[in-house]
Protein backbone atom coordinates (compact mmCIF):
# COMPACT_ATOMS: atom_id res chain seq x y z
CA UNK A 1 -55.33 -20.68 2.72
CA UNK A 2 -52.10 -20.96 4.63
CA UNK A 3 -52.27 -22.46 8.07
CA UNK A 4 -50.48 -21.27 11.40
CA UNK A 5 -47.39 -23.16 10.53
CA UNK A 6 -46.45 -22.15 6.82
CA UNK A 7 -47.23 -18.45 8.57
CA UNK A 8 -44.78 -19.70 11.60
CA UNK A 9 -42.17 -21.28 8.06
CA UNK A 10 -42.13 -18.35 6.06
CA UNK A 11 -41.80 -15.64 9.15
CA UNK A 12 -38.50 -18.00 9.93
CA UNK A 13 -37.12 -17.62 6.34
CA UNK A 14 -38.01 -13.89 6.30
CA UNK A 15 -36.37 -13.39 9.51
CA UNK A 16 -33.10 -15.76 8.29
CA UNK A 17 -32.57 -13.35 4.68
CA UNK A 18 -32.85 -10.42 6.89
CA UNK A 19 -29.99 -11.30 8.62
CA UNK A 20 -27.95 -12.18 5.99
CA UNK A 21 -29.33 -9.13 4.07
CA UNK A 22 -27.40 -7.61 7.71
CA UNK A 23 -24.40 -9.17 7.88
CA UNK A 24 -23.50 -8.47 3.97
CA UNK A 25 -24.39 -5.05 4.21
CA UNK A 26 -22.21 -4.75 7.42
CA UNK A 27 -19.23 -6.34 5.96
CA UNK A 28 -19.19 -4.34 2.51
CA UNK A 29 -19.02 -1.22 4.00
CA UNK A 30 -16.44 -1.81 6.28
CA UNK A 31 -13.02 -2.67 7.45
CA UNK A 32 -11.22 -5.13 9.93
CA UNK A 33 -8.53 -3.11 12.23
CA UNK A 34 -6.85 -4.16 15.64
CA UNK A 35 -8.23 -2.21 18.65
CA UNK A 36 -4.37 -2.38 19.70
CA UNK A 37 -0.42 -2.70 17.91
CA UNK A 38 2.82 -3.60 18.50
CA UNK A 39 5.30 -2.81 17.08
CA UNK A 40 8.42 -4.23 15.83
CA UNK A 41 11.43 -2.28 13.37
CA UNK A 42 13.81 -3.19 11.80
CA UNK A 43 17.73 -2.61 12.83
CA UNK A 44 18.27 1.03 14.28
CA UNK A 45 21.55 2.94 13.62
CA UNK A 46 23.07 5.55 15.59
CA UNK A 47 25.92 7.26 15.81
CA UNK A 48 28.75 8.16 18.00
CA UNK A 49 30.90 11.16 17.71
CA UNK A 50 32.29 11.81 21.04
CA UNK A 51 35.85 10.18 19.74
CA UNK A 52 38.24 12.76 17.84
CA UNK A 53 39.81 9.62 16.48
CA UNK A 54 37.27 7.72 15.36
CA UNK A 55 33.46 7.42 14.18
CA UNK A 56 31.44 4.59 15.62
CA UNK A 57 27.88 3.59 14.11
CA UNK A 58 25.87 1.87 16.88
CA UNK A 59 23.31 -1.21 15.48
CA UNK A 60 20.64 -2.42 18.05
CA UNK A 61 17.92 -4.48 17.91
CA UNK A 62 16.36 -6.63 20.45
CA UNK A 63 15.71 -9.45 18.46
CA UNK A 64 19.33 -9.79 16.98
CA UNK A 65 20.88 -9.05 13.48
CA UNK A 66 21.00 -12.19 11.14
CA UNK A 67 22.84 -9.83 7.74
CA UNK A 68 25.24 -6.65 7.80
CA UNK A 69 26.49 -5.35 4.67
CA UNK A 70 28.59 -2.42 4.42
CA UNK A 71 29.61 -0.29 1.64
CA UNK A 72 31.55 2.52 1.78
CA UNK A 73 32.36 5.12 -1.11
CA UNK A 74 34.02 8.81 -2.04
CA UNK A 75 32.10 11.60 -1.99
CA UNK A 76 31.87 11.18 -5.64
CA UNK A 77 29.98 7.61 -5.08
CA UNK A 78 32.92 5.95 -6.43
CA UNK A 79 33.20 2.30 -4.80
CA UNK A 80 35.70 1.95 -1.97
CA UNK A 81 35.51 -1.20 0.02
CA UNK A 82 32.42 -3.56 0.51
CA UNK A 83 31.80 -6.05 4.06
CA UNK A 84 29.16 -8.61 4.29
CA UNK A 85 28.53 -10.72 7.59
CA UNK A 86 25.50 -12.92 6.02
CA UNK A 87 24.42 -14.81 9.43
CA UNK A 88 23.83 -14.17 12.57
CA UNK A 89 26.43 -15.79 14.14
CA UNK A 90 28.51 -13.91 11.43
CA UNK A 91 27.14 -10.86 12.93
CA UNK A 92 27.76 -11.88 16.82
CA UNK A 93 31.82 -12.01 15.75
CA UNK A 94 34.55 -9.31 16.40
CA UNK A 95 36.19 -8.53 13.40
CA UNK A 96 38.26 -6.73 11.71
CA UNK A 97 37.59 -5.68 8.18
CA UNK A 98 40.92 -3.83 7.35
CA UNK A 99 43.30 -1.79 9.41
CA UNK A 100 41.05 1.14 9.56
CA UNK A 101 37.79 -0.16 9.99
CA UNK A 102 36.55 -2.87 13.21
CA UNK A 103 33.20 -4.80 13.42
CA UNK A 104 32.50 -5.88 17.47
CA UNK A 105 29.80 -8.36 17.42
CA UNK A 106 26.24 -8.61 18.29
CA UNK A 107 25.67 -8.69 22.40
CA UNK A 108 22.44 -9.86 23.79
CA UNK A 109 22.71 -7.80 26.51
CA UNK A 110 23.29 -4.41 25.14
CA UNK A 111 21.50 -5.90 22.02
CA UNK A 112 24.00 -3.85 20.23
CA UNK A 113 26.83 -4.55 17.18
CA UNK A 114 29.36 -1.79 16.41
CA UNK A 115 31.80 -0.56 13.22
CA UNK A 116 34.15 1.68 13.77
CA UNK A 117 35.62 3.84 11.37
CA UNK A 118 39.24 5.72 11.96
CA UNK A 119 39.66 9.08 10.69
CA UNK A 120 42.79 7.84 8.32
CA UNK A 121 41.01 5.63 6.38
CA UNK A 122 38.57 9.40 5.59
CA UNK A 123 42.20 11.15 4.78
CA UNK A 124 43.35 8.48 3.02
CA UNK A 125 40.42 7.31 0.77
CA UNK A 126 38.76 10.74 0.63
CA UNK A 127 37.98 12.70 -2.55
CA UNK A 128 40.02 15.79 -3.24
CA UNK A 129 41.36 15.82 0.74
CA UNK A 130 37.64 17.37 1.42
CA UNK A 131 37.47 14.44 4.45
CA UNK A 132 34.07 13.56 3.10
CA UNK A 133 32.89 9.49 2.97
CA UNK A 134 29.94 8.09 2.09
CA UNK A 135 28.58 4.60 3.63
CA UNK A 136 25.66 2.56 2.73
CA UNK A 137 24.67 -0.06 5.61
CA UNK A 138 22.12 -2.77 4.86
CA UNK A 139 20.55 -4.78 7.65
CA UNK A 140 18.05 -7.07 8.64
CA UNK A 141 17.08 -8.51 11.93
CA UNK A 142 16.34 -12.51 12.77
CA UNK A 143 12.91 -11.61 11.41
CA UNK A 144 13.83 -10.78 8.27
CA UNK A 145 13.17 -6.98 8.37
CA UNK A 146 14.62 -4.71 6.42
CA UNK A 147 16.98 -1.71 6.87
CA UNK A 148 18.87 0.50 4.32
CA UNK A 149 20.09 3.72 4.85
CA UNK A 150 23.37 5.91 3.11
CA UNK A 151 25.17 8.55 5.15
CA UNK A 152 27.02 10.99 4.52
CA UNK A 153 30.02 11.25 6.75
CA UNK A 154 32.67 14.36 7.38
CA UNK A 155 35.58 14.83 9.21
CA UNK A 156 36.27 18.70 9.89
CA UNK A 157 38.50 20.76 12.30
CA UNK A 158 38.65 17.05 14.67
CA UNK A 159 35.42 16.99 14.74
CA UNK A 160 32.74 14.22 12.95
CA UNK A 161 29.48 15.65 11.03
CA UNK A 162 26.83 12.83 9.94
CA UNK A 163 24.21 13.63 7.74
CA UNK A 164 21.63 11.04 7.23
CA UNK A 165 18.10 10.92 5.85
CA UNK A 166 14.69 11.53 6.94
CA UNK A 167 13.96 8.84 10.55
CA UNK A 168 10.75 7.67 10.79
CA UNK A 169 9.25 5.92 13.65
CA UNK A 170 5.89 5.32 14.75
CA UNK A 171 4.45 6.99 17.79
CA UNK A 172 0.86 6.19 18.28
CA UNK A 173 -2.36 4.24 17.08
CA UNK A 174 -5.78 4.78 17.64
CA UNK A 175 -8.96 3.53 16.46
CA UNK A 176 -7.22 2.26 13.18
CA UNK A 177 -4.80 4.82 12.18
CA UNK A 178 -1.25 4.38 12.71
CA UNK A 179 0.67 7.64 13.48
CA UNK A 180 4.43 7.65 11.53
CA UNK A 181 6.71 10.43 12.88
CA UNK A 182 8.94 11.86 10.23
CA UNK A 183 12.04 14.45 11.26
CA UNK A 184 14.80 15.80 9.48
CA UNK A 185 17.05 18.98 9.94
CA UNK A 186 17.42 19.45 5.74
CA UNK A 187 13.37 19.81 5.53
CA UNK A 188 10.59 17.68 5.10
CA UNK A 189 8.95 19.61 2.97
CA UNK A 190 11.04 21.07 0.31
CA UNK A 191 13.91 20.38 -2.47
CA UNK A 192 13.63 16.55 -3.28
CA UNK A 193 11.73 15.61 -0.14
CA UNK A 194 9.53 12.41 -0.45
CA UNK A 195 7.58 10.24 1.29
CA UNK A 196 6.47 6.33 0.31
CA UNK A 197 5.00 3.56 1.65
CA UNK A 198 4.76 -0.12 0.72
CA UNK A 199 2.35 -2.65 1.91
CA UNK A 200 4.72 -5.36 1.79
CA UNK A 201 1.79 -8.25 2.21
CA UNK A 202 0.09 -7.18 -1.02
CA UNK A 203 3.85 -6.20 -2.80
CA UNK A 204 2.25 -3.02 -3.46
CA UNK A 205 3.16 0.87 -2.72
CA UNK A 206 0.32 2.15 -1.47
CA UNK A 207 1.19 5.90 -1.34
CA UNK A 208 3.69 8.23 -2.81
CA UNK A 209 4.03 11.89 -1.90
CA UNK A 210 6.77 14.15 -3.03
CA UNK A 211 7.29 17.81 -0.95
CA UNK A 212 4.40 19.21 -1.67
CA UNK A 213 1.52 16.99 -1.28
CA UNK A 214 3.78 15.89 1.75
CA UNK A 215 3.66 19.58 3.67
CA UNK A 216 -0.54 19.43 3.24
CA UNK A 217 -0.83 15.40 5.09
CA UNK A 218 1.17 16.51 8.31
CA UNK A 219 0.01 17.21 11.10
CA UNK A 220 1.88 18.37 14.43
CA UNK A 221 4.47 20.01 12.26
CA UNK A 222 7.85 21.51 14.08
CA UNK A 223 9.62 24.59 11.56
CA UNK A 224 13.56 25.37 11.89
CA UNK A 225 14.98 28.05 9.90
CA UNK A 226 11.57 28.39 7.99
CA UNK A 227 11.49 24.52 7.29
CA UNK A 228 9.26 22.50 8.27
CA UNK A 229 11.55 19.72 9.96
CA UNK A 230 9.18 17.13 11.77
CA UNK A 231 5.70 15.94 11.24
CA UNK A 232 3.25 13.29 11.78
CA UNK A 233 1.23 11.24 9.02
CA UNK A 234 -1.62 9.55 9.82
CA UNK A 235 -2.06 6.21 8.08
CA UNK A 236 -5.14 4.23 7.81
CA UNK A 237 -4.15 0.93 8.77
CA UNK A 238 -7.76 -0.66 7.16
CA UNK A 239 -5.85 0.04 3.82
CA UNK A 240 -3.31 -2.57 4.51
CA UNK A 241 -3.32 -6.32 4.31
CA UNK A 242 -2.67 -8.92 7.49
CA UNK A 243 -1.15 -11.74 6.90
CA UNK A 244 -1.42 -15.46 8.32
CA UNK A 245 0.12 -14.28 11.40
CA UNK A 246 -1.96 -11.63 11.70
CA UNK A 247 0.49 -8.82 11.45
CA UNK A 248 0.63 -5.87 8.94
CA UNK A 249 4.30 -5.08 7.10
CA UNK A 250 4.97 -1.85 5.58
CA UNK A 251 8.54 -0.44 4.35
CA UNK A 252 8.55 3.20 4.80
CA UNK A 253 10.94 5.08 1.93
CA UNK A 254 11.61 8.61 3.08
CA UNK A 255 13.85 10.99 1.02
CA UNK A 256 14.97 14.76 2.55
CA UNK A 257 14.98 17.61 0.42
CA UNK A 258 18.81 16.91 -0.45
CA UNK A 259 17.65 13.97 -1.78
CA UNK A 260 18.93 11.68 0.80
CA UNK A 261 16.36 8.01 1.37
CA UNK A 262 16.37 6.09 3.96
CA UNK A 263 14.27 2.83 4.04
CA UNK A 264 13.02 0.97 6.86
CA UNK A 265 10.37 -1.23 7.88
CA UNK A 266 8.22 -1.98 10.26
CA UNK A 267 6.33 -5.31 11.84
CA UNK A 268 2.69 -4.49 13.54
CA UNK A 269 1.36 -7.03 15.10
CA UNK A 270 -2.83 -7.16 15.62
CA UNK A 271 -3.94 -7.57 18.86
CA UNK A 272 -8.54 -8.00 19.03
CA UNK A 273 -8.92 -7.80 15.65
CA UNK A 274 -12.93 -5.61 15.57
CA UNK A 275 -14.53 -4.24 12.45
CA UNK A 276 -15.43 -0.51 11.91
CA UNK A 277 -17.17 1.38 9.27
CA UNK A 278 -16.36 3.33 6.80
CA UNK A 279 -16.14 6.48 9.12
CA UNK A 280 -14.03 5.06 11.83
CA UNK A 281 -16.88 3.78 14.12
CA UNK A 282 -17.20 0.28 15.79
CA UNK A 283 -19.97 -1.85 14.63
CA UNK A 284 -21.01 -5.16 15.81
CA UNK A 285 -20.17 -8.20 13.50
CA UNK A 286 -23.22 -10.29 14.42
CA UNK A 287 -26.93 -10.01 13.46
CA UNK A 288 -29.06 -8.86 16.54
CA UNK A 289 -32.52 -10.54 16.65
CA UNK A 290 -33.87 -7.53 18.46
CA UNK A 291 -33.38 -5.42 14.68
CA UNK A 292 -35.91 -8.00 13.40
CA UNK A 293 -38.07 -5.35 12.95
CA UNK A 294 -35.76 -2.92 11.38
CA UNK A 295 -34.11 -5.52 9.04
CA UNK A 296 -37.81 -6.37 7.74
CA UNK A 297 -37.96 -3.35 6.42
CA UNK A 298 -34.64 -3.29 5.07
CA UNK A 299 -35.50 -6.59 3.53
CA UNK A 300 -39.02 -5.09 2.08
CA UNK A 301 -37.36 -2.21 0.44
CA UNK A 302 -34.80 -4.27 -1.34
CA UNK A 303 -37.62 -6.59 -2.75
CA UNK A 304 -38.81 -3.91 -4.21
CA UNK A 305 -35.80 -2.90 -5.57
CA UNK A 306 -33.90 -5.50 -7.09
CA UNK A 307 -30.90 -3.67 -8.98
CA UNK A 308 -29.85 -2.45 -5.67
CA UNK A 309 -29.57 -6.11 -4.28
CA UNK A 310 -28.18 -7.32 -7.33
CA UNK A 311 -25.25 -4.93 -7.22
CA UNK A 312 -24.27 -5.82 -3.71
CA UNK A 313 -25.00 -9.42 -3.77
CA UNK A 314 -22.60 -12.42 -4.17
CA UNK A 315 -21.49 -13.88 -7.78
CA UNK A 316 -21.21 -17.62 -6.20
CA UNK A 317 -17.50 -17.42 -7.20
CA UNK A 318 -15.27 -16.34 -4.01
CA UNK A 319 -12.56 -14.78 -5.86
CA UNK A 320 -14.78 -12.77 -8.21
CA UNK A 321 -16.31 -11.07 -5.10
CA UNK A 322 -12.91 -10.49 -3.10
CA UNK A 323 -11.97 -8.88 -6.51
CA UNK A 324 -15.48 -6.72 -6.55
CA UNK A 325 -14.69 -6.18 -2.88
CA UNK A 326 -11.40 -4.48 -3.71
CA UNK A 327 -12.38 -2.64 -6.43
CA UNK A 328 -15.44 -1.13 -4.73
CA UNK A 329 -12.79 -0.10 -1.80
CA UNK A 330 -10.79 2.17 -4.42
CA UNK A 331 -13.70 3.44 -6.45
CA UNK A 332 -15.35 4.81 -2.90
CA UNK A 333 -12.19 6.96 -2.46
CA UNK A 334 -12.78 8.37 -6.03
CA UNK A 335 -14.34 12.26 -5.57
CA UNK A 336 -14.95 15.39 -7.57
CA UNK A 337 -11.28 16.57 -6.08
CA UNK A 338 -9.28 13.55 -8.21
CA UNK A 339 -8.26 13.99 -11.46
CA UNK A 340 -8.31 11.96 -14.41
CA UNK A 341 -4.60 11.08 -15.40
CA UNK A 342 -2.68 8.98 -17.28
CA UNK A 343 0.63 9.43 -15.03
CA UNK A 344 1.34 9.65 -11.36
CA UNK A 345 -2.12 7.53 -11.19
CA UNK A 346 -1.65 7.22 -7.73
CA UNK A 347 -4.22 7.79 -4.17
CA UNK A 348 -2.32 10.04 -2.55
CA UNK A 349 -1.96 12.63 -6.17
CA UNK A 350 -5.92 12.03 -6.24
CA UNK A 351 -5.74 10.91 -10.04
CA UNK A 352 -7.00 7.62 -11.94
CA UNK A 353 -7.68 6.54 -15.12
CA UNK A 354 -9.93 3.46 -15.90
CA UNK A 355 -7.31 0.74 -15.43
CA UNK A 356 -5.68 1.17 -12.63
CA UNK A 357 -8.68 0.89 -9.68
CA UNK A 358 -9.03 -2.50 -11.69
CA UNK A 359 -4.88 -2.95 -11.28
CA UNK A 360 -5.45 -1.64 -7.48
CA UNK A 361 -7.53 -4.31 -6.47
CA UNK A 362 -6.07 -7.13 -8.73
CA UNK A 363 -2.52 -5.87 -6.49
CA UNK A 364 -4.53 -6.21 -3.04
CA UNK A 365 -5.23 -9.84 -3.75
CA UNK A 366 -1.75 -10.31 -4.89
CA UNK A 367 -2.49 -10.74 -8.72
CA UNK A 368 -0.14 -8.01 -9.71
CA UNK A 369 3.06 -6.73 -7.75
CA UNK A 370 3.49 -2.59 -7.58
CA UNK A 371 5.59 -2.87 -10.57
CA UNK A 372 3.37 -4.65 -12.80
CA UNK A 373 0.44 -3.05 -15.05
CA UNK A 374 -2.98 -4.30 -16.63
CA UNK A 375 -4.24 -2.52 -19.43
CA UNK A 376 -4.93 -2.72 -23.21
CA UNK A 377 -3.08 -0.78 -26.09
CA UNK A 378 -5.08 0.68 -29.05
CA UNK A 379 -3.39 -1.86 -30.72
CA UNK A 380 -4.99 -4.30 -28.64
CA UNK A 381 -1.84 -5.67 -27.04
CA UNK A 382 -3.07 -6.69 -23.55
CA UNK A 383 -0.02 -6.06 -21.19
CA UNK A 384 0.72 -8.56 -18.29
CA UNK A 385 -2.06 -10.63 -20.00
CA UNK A 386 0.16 -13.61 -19.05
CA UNK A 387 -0.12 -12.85 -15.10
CA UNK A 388 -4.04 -13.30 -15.10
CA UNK A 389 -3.66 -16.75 -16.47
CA UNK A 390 -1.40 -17.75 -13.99
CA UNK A 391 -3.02 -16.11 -11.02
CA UNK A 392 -6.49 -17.97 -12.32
CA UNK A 393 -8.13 -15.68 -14.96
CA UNK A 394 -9.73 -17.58 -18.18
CA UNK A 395 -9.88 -15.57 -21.10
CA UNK A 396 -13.41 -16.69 -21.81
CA UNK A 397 -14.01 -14.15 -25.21
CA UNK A 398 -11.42 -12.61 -28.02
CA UNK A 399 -12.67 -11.18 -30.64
CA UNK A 400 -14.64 -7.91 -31.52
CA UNK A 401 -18.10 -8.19 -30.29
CA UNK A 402 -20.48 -5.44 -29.06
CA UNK A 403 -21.43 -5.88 -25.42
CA UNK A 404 -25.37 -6.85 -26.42
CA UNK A 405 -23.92 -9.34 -28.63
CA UNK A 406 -21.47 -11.00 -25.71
CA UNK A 407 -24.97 -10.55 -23.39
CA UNK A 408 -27.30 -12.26 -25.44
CA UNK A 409 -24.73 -15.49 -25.90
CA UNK A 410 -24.04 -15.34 -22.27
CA UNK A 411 -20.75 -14.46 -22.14
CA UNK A 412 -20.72 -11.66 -20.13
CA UNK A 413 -20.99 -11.99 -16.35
CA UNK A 414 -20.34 -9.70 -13.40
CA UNK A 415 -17.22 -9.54 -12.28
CA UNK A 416 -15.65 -9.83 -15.86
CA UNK A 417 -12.27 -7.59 -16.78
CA UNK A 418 -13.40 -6.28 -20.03
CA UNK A 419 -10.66 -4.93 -22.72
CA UNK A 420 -12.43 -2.81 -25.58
CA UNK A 421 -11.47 -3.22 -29.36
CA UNK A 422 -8.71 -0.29 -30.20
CA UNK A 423 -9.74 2.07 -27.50
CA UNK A 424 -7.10 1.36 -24.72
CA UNK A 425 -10.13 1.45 -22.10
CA UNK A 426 -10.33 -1.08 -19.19
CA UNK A 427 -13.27 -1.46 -17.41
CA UNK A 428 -15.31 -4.65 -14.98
CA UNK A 429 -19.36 -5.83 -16.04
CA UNK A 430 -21.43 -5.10 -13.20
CA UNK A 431 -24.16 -6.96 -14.54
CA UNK A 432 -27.40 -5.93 -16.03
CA UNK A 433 -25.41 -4.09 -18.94
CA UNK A 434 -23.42 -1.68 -16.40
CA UNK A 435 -20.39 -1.31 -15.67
CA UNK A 436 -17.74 -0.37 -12.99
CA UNK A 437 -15.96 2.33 -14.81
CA UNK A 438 -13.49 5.07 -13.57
CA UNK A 439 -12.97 5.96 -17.25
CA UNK A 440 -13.13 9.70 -18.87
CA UNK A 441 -16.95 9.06 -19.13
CA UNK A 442 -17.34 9.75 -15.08
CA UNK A 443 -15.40 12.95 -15.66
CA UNK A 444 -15.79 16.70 -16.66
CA UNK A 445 -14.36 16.76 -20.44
CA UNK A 446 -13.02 20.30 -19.71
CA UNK A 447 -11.78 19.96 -15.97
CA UNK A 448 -10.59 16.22 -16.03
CA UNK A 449 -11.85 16.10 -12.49
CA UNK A 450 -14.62 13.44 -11.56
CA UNK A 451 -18.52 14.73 -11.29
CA UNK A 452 -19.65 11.02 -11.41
CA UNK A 453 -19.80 8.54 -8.06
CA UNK A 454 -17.88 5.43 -10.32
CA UNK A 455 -18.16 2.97 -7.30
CA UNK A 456 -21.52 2.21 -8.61
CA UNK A 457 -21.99 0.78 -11.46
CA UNK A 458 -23.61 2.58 -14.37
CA UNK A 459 -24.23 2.25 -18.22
CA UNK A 460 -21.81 4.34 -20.41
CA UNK A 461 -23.60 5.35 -23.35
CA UNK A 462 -20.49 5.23 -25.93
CA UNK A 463 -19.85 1.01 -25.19
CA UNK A 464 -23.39 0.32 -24.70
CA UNK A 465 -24.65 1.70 -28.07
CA UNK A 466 -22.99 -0.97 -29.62
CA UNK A 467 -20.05 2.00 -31.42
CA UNK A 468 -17.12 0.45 -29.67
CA UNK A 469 -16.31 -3.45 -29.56
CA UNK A 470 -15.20 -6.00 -26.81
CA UNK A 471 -11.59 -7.18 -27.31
CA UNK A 472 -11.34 -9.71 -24.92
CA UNK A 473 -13.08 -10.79 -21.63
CA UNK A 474 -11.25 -12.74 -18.71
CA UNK A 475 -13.06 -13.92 -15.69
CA UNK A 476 -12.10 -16.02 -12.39
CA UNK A 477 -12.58 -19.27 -11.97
């Protein structure tokens, strides 16, 4: 018989896995956002025309400018004359970089440095007398942010025309999405027109739209001459990384339909860090003892259902479940409206293949950098195997093995990258001979579009059947 105070024990213990069973669901279905931002950018250029005689391109930045490099060029791009200033008391000097052109250093009260351009050294240096110079300025602030930009610059009739590309600055944030204003007379939305964005804490480009795509994500659109010249995108800022100092970094890369880019970047800070779902809305963080009763239940229906808890509970190996973490972040966003592709595998397109959720994930922990690829070749060449071994992957199995084979020995665990023998496929164990898979097997043979939900994991037929081989097998340590 049990007495009052094994009852009293085991009602303790009950009560303790309940919460925990609380707190993991809570923090695997959702994301850590700032309730508030600010904002810092990088150098901002402007331009003064007023002067018949002369062009002037304003620099300002509160925090001071640490590297100016200017380039100028014909309207053919061929290489005139090039000026660096590499520090920033380099940059906080007057100076004169030939008789045509003057630098007048940085001033903390104006926060402003200036170049100014004469209109002789256009008709002297200019390409078939068409007056027409190109300049490419590169900038960064004391923080170390980035600024590049190329203008286009004419000198007609006395008078100066600049044409630059797309600006974007940010305008507002609220509950975790970051609103990026985009504007540009030449179209947003047509010609070459493109939009990109970098998460510069994960080294990894996180969206890429070209005019298209980019016409359907606006919102708050202004048209000019039937073009659609300004816009807002919304960015979730959950999808980005913080760093140790708690701020986010992006570069923004924005290209008008002429085909002019302009890149900048931008500094947010995090200010009350808070947790939200999924959806957008707040949740606590900390297990309420008043759910008791709720979480019991909870706790009873996973008991009775042990694949469930399996699936969502921990490997005992930290990195293995930040990995599983990621990778269950990019298979959610997998629907029946994304394709599967072998090119432009990218979120904002909507297409995937199997190896690149496992590359997007293994790029938010910093594994791989946005130019780097995982994946195996049918002839079983495993490219960038090198990176896994020195970001703290063990190739624990190579060889060709069927899965219940590798199983049976043991060498199989969840959380393993799997490569398969001579079919190019890339896919992670789950466990309990499933797999996470965002392969062709998830898809509609005849559409290409996904009719599976691939975040969970699920047995595919064709490797389980013991047809197709294991190549090799490489797990965290």
């Amino acid at each position: 018989m049990i007495n009052k105070i094994q009852k009293i024990f085991i009602i303790i213990l009950l009560l303790s896995l309940c919460s925990m069973l609380y707190i993991n669901t809570v923090s695997a279905n959702t994301v850590t956002v700032p309730t508030s931002v600010k904002v810092n950018r990088e150098v901002r250029y402007s331009f003064d025309k007023s002067d018949k005689n002369n062009i002037t391109i304003k620099l300002t930045d509160q925090k001071g400018i640490s590297y100016i490099k200017l380039t100028t060029y014909t309207s053919k791009n061929k290489q005139l004359d090039e000026y660096i200033l590499s520090s920033s008391d380099d940059c906080s000097k007057d100076k004169k970089f030939n008789n045509y052109i003057s630098f007048k250093g940085y001033d903390e009260k104006t926060s402003m440095a200036t170049i100014t351009i004469n209109k002789n050294y256009f008709i002297k240096n200019s390409y078939n007398k068409n007056n027409k110079i190109n300049v490419k300025i590169v900038t960064k602030d004391t923080t170390g942010l980035l600024g590049k930009e190329k203008v286009y610059m004419t000198l007609k009739d006395s008078s100066w025309n600049v044409n630059r590309g797309v600006r974007a600055s940010t305008s507002t944030y609220k509950d975790g999405v970051l609103s990026i204003r985009l504007k540009d007379f030449d179209g947003l939305t047509t010609g070459k027109a493109c939009f990109e964005l970098t998460d510069v804490n994960r080294n990894l480009r996180i969206l890429k739209i070209d005019s298209e795509d980019l016409s359907k994500n606006l919102s708050n659109k202004v048209t000019r001459n039937n073009k659609i010249v300004e816009g807002i995108y919304k960015l979730n800022i959950g999808d980005l990384k913080l760093d140790d100092n708690k701020c986010y970094n992006i570069q923004v890369k924005s290209t008008d339909a002429l085909g002019h880019a302009r890149l900048e970047s931008i500094k947010i800070k995090a200010i009350n860090l808070t947790n939200k779902d999924i959806t957008g809305t707040a949740i606590k963080t900390t297990s309420n003892t008043s759910k008791s009763s709720k979480t019991t239940k909870t706790t009873a229906k996973s008991s009775t259902n042990k694949t469930k808890t399996t699936s969502n509970s921990s490997t005992g190996n930290a990195k293995t479940d930040e990995f599983l973490k990621d990778l269950n972040f990019y298979l959610k966003k997998i629907d029946s409206s994304w394709i599967y592709s072998n090119q432009s595998t990218t979120i904002a397109n909507k297409r995937a293949n199997c190896a690149i959720t496992v590359n997007w994930a293994l790029r938010k922990m910093g594994i791989l950098n946005s130019n780097q690829k995982l994946y195996v070749s049918k002839q079983n060449n495993i490219k960038n195997e090198s990176v896994l071994k020195n970001h703290g992957l063990k190739c624990v199995y190579k060889g060709k093995s069927t899965m219940k084979n590798l199983v049976n020995n043991n060498k199989l665990k969840k959380g393993d990258i799997v490569f398969w023998y001579k079919t190019s496929h890339t896919n992670v164990y789950a466990g309990n001979e499933k797999w996470y898979d965002s392969g062709s097997s998830g898809t509609n043979r005849s559409t290409r579009h996904y009719n599976k939900d691939v975040s969970k994991p699920r047995k595919v037929s064709y490797l389980n059947n013991g047809s197709q081989k294991i190549y090799a097998v490489y797990r965290f340590k």
